[in-house]
C-alpha atoms as a PDB file:
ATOM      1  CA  UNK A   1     -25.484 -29.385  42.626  1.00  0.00           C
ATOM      2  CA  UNK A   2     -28.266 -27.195  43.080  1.00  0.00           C
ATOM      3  CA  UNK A   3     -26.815 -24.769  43.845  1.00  0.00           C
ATOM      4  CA  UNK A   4     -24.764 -25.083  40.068  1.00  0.00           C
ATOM      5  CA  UNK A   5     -28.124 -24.918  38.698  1.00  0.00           C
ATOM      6  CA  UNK A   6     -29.769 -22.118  40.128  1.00  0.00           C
ATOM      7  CA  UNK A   7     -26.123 -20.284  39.265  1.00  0.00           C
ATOM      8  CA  UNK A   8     -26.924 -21.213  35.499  1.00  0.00           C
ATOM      9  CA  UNK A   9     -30.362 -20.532  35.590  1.00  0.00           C
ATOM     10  CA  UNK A  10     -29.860 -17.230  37.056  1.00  0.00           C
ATOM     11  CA  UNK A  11     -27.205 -16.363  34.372  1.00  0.00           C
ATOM     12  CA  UNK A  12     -29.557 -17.100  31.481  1.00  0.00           C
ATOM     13  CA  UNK A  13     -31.967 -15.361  33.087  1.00  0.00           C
ATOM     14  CA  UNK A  14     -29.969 -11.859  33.601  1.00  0.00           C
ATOM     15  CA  UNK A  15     -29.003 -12.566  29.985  1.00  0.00           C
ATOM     16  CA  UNK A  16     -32.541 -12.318  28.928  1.00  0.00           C
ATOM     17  CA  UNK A  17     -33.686  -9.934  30.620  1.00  0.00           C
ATOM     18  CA  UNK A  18     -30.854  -7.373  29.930  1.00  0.00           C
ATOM     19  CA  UNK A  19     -31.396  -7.892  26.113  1.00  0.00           C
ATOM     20  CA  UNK A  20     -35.158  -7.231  27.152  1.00  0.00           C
ATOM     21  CA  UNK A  21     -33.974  -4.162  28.792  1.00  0.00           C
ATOM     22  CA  UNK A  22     -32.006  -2.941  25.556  1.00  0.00           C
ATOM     23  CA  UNK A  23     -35.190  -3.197  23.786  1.00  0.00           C
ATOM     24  CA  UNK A  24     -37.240  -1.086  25.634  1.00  0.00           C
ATOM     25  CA  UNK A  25     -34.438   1.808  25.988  1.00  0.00           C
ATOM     26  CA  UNK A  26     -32.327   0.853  29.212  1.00  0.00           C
ATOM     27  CA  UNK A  27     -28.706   0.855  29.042  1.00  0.00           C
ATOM     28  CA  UNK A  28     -25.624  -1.260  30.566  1.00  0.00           C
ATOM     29  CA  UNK A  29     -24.839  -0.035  33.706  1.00  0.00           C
ATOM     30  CA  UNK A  30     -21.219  -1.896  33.728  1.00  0.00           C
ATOM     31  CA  UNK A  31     -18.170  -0.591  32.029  1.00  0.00           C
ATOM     32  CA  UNK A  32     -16.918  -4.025  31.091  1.00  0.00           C
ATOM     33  CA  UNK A  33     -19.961  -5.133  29.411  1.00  0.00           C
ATOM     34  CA  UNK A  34     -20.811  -1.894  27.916  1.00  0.00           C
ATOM     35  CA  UNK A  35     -17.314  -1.810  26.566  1.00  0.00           C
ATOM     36  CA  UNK A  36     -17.848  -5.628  25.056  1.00  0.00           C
ATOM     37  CA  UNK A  37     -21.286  -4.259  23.620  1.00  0.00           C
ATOM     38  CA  UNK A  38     -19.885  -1.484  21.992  1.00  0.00           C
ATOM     39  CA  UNK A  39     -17.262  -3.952  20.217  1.00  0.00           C
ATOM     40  CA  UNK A  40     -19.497  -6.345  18.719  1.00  0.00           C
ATOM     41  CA  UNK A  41     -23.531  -6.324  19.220  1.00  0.00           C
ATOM     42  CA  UNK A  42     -25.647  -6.116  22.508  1.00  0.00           C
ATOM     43  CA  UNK A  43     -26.711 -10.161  22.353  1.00  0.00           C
ATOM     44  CA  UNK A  44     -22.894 -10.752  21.776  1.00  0.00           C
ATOM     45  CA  UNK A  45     -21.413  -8.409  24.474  1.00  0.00           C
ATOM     46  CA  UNK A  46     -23.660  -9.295  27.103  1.00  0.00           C
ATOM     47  CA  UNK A  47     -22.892 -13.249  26.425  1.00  0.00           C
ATOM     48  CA  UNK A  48     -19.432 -12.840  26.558  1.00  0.00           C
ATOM     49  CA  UNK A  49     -19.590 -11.899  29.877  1.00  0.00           C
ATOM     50  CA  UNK A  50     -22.039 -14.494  30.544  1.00  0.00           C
ATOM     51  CA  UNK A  51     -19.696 -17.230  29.344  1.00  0.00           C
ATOM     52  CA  UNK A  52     -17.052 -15.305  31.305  1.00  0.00           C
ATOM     53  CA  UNK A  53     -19.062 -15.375  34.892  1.00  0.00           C
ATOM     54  CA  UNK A  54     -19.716 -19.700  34.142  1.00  0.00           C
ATOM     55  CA  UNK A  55     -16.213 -19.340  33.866  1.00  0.00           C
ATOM     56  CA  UNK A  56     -15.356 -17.557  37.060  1.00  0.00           C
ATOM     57  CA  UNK A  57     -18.659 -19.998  38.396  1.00  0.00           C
ATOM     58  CA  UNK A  58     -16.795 -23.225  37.674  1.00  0.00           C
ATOM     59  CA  UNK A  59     -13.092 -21.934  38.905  1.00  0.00           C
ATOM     60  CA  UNK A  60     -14.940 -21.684  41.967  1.00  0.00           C
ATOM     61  CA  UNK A  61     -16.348 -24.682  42.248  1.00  0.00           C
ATOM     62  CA  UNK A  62     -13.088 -26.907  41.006  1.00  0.00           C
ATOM     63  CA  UNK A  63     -11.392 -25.194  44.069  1.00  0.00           C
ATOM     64  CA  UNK A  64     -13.516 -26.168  46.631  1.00  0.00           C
ATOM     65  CA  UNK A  65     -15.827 -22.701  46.970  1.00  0.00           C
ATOM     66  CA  UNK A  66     -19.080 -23.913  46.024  1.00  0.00           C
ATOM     67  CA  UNK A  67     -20.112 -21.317  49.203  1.00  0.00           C
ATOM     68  CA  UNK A  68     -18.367 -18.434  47.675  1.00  0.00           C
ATOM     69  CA  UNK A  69     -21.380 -19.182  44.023  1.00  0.00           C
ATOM     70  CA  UNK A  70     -24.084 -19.751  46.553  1.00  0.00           C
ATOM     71  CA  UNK A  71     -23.650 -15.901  48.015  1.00  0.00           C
ATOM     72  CA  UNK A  72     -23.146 -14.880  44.149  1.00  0.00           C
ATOM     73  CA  UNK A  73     -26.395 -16.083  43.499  1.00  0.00           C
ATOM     74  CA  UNK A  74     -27.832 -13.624  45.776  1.00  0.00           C
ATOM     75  CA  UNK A  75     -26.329 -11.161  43.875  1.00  0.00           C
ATOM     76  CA  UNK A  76     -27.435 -12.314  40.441  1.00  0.00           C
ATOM     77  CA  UNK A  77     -31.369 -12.873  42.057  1.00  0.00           C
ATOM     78  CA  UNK A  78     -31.202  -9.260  42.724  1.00  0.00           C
ATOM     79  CA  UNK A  79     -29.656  -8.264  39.363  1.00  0.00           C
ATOM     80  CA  UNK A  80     -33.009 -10.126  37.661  1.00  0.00           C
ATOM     81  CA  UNK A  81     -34.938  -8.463  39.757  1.00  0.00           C
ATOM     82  CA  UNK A  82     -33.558  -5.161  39.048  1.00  0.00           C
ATOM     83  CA  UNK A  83     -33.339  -5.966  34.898  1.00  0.00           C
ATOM     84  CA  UNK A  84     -37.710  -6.612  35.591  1.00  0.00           C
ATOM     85  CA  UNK A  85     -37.669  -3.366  37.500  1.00  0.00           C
ATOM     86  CA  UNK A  86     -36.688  -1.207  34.797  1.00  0.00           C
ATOM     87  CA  UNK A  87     -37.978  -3.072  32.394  1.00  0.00           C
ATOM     88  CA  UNK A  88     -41.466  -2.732  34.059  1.00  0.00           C
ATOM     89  CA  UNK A  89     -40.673   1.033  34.675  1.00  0.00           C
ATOM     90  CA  UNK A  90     -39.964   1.533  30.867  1.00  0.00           C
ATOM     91  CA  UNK A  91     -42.816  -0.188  30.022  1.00  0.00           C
ATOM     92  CA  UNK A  92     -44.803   2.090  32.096  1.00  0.00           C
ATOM     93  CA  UNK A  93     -43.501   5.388  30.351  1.00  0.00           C
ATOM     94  CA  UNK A  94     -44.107   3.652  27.046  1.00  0.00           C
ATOM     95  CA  UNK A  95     -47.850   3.075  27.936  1.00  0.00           C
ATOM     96  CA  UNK A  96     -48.731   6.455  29.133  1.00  0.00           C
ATOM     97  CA  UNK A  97     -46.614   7.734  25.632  1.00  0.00           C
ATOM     98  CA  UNK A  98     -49.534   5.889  23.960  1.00  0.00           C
ATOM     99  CA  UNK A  99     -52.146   7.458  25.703  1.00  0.00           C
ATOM    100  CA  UNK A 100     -51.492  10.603  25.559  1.00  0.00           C
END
């Protein structure tokens, strides 16, 4: 069950901080959600493909893989931290824009 959680949490939290991301000038790195982004809005896109990954998230765990979202969470925990990375980075540039 925990593992179900952290799977959620981690979801909401890539969702927030791409959108973050958008706002400070970063782009989508993959094709599927930049091509869901370009047909409707960024908030819209990038939660499609959130709903999509719960999706893929619970077909996993009806069939008995609970493992299989346990490793994917490793993957997502490293996606957040690379969303803060460039956000931080942008952030930076934006900050030495202002005092120059």
């Amino acid at each position: 069950m925990l593992t179900i959680q952290v799977f959620v949490y981690l979801q909401v939290l890539d969702y927030l901080t791409t959108l973050v991301g958008f706002r400070v000038g970063a782009s989508e790195a993959s094709p599927f959600i930049a091509k869901m982004i370009h047909l409707t809005t960024p908030a819209i896109g990038v939660a499609i493909s959130k709903f999509a990954g719960i999706g893929i998230g619970a077909v996993c765990v009806a069939t008995k893989r609970g493992k299989l979202v346990n490793w994917i969470n490793y993957w997502y925990a490293g996606l957040v931290v690379w969303n803060l990375s460039i956000i931080l980075i942008a952030l930076e540039k934006y900050i030495a824009r202002l005092g120059h």
